[in-house]
Protein backbone atom coordinates (compact mmCIF):
# COMPACT_ATOMS: atom_id res chain seq x y z
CA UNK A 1 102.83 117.16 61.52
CA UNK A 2 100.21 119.77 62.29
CA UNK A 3 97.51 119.29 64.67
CA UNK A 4 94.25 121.49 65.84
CA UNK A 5 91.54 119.96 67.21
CA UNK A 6 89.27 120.78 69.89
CA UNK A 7 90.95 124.64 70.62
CA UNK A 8 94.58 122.58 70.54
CA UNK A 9 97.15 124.93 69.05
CA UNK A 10 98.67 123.82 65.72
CA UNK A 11 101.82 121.58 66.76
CA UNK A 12 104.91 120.35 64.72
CA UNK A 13 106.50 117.17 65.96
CA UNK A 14 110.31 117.35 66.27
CA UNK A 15 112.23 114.71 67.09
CA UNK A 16 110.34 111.97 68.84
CA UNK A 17 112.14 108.59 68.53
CA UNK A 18 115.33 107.97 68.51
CA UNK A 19 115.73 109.28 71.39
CA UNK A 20 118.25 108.78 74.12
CA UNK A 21 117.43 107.91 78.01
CA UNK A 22 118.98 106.70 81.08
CA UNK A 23 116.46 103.81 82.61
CA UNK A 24 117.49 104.09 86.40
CA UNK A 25 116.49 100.37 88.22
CA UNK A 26 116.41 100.51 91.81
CA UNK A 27 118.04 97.23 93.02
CA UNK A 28 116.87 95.08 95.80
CA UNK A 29 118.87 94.21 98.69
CA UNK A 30 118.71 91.58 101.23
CA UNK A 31 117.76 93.36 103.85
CA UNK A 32 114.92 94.84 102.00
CA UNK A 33 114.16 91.23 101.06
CA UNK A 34 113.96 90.44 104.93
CA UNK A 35 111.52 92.32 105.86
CA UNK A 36 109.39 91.27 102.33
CA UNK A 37 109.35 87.49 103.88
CA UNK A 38 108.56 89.07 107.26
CA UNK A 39 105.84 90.69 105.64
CA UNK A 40 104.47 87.41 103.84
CA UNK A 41 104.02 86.11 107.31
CA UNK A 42 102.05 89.29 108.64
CA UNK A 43 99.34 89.02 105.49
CA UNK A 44 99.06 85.39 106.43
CA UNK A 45 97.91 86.35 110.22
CA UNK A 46 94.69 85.21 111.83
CA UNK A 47 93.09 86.15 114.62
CA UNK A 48 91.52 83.95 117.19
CA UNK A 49 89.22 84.80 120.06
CA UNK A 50 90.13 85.13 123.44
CA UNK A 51 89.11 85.37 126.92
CA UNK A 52 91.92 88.09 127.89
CA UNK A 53 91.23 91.70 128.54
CA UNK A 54 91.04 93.94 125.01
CA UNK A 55 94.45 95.50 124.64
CA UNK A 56 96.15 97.72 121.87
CA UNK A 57 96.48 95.78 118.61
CA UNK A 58 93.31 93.48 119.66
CA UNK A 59 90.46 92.62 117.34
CA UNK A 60 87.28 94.02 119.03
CA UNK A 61 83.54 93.32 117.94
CA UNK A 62 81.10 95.63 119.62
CA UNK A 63 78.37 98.01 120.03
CA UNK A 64 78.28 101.50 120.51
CA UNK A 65 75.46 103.80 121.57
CA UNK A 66 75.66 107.27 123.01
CA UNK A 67 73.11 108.93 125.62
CA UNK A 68 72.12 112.46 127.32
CA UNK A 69 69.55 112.62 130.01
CA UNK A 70 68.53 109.45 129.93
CA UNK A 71 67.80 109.33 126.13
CA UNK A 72 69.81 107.91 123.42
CA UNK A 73 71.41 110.20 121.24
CA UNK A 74 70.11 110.29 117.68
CA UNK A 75 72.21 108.31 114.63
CA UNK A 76 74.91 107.49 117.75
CA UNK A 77 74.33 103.51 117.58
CA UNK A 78 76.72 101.32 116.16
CA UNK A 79 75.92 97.82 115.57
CA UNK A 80 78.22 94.79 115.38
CA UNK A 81 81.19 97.41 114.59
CA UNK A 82 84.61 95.07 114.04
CA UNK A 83 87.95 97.15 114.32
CA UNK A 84 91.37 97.13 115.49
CA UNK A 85 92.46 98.54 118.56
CA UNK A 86 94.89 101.02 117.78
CA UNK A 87 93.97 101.86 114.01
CA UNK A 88 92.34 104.85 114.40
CA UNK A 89 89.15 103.85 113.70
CA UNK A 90 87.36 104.69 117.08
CA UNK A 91 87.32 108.16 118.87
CA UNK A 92 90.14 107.68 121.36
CA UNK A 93 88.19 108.23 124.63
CA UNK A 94 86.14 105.20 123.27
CA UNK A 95 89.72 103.10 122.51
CA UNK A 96 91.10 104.06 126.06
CA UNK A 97 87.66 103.05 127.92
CA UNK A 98 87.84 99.49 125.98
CA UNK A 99 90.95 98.70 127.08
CA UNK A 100 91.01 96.44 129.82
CA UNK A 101 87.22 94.74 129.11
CA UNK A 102 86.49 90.66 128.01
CA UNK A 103 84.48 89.94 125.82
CA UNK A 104 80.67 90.03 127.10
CA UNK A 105 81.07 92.90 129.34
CA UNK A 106 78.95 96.27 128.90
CA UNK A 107 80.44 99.39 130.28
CA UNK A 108 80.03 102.86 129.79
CA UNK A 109 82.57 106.13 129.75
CA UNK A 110 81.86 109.83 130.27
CA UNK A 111 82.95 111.79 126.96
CA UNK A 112 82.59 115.96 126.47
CA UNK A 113 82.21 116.98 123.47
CA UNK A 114 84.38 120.42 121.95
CA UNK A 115 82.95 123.80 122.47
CA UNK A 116 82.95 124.29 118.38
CA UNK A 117 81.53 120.50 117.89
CA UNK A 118 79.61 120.24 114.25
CA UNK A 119 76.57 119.57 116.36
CA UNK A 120 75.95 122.67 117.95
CA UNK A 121 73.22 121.09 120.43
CA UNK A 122 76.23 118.71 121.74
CA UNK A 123 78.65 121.50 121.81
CA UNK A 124 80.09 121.40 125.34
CA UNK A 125 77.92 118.97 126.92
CA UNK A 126 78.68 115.36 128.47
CA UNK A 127 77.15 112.43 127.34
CA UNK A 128 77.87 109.04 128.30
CA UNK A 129 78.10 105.72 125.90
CA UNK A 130 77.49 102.12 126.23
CA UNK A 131 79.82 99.58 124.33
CA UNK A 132 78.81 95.97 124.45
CA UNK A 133 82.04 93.69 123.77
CA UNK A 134 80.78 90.60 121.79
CA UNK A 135 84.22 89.36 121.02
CA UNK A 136 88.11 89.94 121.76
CA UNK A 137 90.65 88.21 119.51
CA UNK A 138 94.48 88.77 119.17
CA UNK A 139 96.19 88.13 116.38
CA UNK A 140 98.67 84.98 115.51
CA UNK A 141 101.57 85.46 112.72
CA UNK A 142 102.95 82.59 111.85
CA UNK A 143 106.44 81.79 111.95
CA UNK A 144 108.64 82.08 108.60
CA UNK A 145 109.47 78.34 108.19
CA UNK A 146 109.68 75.59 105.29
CA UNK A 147 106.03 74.60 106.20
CA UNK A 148 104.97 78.40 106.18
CA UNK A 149 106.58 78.65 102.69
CA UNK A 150 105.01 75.42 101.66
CA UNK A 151 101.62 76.64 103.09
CA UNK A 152 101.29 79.32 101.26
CA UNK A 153 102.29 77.43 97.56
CA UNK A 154 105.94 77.68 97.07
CA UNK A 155 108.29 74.68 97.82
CA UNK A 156 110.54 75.77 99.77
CA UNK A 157 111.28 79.16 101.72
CA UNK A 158 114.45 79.50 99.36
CA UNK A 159 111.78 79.28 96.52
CA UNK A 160 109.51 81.62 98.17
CA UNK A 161 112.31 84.32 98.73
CA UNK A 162 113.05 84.63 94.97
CA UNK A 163 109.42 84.80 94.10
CA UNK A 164 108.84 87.38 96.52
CA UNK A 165 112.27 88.93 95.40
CA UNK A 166 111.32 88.69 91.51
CA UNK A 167 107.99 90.05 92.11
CA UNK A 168 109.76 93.32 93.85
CA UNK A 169 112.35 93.47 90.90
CA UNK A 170 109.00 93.48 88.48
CA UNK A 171 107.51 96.53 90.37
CA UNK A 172 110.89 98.13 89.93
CA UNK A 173 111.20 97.59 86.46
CA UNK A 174 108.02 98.77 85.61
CA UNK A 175 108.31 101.74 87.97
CA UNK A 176 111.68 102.88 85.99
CA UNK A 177 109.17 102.38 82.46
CA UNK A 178 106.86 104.75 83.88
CA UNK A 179 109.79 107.25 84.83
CA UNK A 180 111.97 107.03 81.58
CA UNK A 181 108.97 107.10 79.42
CA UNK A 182 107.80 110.59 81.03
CA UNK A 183 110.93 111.94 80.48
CA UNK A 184 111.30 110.59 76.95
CA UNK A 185 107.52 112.31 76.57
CA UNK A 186 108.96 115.91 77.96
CA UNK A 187 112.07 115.68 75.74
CA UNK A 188 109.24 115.29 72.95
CA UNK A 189 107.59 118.00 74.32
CA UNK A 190 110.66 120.36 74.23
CA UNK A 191 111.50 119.14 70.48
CA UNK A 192 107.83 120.41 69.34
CA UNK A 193 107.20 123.93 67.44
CA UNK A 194 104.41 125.15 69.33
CA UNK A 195 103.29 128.30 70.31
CA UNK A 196 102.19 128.14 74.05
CA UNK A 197 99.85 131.04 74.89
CA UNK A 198 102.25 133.93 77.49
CA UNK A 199 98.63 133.98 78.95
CA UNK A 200 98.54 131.15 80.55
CA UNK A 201 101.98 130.38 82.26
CA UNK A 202 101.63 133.49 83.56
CA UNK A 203 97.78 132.85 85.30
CA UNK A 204 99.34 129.54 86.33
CA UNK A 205 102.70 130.90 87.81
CA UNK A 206 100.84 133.82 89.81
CA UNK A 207 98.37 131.16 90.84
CA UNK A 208 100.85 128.79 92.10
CA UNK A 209 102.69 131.46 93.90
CA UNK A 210 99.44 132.55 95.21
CA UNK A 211 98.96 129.09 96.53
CA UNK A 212 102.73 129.04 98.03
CA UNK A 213 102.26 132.33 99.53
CA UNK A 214 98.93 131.24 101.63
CA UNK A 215 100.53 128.05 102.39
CA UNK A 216 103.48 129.80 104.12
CA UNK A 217 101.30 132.52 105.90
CA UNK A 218 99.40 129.51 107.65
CA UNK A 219 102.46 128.51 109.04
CA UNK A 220 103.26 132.39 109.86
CA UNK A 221 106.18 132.18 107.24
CA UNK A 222 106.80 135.66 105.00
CA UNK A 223 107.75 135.34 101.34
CA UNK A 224 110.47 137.07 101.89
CA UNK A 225 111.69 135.06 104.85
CA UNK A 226 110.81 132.05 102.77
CA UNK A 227 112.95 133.38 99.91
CA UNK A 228 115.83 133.88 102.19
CA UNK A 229 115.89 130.54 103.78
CA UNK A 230 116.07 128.28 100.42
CA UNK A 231 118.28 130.93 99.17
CA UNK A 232 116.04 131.55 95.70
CA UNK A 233 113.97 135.14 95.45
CA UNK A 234 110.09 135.64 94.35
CA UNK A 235 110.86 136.07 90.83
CA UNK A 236 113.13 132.84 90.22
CA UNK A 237 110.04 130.94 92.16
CA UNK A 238 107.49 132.45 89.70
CA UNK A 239 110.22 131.87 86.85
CA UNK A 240 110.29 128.51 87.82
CA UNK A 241 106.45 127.57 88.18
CA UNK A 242 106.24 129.32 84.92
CA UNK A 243 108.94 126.54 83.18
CA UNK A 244 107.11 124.05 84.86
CA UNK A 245 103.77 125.24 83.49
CA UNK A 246 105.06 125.11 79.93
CA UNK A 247 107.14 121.75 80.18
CA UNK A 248 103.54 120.16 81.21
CA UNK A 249 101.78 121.78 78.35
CA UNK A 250 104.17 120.55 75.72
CA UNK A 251 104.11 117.54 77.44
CA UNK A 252 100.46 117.70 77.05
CA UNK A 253 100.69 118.49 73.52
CA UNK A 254 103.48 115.83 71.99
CA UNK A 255 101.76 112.98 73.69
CA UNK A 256 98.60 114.15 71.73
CA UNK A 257 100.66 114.89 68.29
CA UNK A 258 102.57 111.73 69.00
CA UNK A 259 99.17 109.55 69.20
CA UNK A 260 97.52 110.87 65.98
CA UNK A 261 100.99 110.34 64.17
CA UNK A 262 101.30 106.66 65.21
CA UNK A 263 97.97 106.09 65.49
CA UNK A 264 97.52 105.15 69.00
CA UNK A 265 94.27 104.83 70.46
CA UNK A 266 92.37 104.02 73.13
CA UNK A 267 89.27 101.34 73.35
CA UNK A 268 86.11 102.01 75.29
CA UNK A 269 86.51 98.76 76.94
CA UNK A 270 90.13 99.97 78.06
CA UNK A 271 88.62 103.08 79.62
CA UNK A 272 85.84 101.12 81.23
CA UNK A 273 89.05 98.09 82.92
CA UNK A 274 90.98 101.64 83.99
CA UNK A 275 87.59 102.77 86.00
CA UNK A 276 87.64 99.53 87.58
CA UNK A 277 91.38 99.21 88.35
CA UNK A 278 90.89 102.40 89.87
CA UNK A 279 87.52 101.66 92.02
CA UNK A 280 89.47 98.84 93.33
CA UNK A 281 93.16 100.50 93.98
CA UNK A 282 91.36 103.25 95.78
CA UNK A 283 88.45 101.07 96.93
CA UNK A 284 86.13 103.53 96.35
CA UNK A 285 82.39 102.54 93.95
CA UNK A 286 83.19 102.93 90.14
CA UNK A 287 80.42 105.53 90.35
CA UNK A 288 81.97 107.67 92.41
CA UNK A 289 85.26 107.76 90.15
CA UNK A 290 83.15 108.46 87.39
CA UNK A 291 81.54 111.07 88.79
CA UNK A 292 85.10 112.73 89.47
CA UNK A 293 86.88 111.32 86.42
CA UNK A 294 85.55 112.29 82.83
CA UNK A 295 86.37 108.98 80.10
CA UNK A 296 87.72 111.83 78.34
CA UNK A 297 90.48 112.37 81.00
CA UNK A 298 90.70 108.81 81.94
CA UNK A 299 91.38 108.40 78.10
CA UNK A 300 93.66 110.85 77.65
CA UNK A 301 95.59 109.50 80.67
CA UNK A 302 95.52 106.13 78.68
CA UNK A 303 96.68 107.42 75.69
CA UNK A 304 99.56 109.02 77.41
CA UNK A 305 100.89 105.92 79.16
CA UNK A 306 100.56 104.25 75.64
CA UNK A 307 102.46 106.84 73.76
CA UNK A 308 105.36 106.61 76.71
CA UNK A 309 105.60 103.01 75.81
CA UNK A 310 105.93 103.64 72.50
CA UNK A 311 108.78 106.22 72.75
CA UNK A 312 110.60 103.88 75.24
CA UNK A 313 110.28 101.25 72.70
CA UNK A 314 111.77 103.41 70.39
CA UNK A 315 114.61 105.24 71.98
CA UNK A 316 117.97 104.22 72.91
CA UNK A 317 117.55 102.87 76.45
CA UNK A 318 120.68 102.57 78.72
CA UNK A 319 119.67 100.53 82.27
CA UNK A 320 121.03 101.79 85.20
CA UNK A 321 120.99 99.48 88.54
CA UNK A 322 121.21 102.16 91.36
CA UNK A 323 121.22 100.84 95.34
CA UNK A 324 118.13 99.91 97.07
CA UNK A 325 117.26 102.94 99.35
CA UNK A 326 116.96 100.78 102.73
């Protein structure tokens, strides 16, 4: 089958089903099951207020409001903020000044700000903030018992631990999909007649060594020193980023040969549930994603996972169960 559209290079599948793959399942143990349960218990935790001084892991509700001479430092209030102590959330002078407060107390802490700050009229100079505590509360996790199993729908903790344990074994399974169907796409991808332009491995393997050389400057590495530690040289790295370039090109190619052979398309309602999947997974607006995402690529991406489960469906699959890596 030939294919040239949109500047692709004409492409003639090879062999594309049929073929052979090892499906490697990563098993689940008990002790990885342990700490699951233990986990069950930890989503399930509440927090209840207390009268007790804030400490690390408490639940703090408060305002924050910076001042210099006297006056309040511009866009520096904070209203009814809610974090964890201990998450990272708060500038840790603020975190180490809560600790020790009730709820209902207002206090204040001395903080001086770098010489290079991103404010260069704050750069250097002392200011002092006020943080109102509305509300401490520390957190409860249940115990793991019958009537915490029960709570939570299951009807009995037995029952609960192979829900919890078939729900792992499904992300596993569908994990070693994902894996055996990119390499049954690559094999594809090798089995092609195609004619990838010398151009543009080479731009990509100069580029990536490029990249690999700045990376090991910042960390005052030399190539050469580099080369000599992982016992390789500079020209079987560039060889190598210049394999890689062309096994994700043909890769790029098959699964587009593959879908106008079988016919395997994607819907505009299927692009439009994969911008919302994402929005939530990375909990970031669906705007945003489609500002950074084209449907184009989020199609193509589709298109790709759908032509993956086609070859797996196709190929001679032999399951592997390999140990849980506790």
């Amino acid at each position: 089958m030939e294919n040239q559209q949109n500047n692709f290079p004409e492409v003639k599948l090879g062999q594309y089903k049929g073929l052979a793959v090892t499906r490697h399942v990563r098993g689940i143990s008990e002790k990885t099951l342990d700490i699951e349960m233990v986990h069950q218990t930890r989503m399930r935790a509440t927090y209840h207020n207390s009268t007790e001084a804030a400490k690390r892991g408490s639940r703090v509700l408060l305002d924050f409001a910076g001042f210099m001479d006297g006056k309040e430092i511009p866009d520096s209030r904070m209203e009814k903020v809610m974090v964890v102590l201990g998450d990272g959330k708060l500038m840790p002078a603020a975190e180490q000044a809560i600790y020790g407060h009730k709820a209902g107390e207002t206090f204040r802490f001395d903080f001086t700000y770098p010489a290079a700050f991103r404010v260069p009229e704050l750069s250097g100079k002392t200011a002092q903030f006020e943080i109102t505590l509305h509300s401490v509360a520390e957190k409860t996790t249940p115990e793991l018992t019958e009537e915490f199993a029960q709570s939570a729908g299951y009807a009995s903790l037995t029952a609960m631990r192979e829900a919890v344990r078939a729900k792992k074994q499904k992300i596993h399974e569908d994990g070693a999909d994902r894996a055996a169907g990119q390499k049954l796409l690559e094999m594809a991808g090798a089995n092609l007649t195609v004619t990838v332009p010398e151009a543009v491995l080479d731009r990509t393997a100069d580029n990536e060594m490029k990249l690999l050389s700045q990376r090991l400057s910042r960390s005052g590495i030399s190539m050469e020193q580099h080369c000599k530690n992982s016992r390789t040289t500079a020209e079987a790295l560039r060889a190598g980023y210049r394999a890689d370039a062309e096994r994700k090109i043909r890769t790029m190619y098959a699964a587009r040969a593959i879908a106008e052979a079988e016919n395997i398309t994607v819907r505009p309602e299927e692009v439009n549930a994969e911008y919302r999947r994402l929005s939530v997974q990375q909990d970031t607006p669906e705007a945003d994603i489609r500002r950074v995402l084209a449907p184009e690529t989020v199609a193509a991406a589709l298109a790709a996972q759908k032509v993956q489960r086609f070859l797996l469906d196709n190929a001679v699959v032999t399951s592997v169960m390999d140990p849980d890596k506790e």
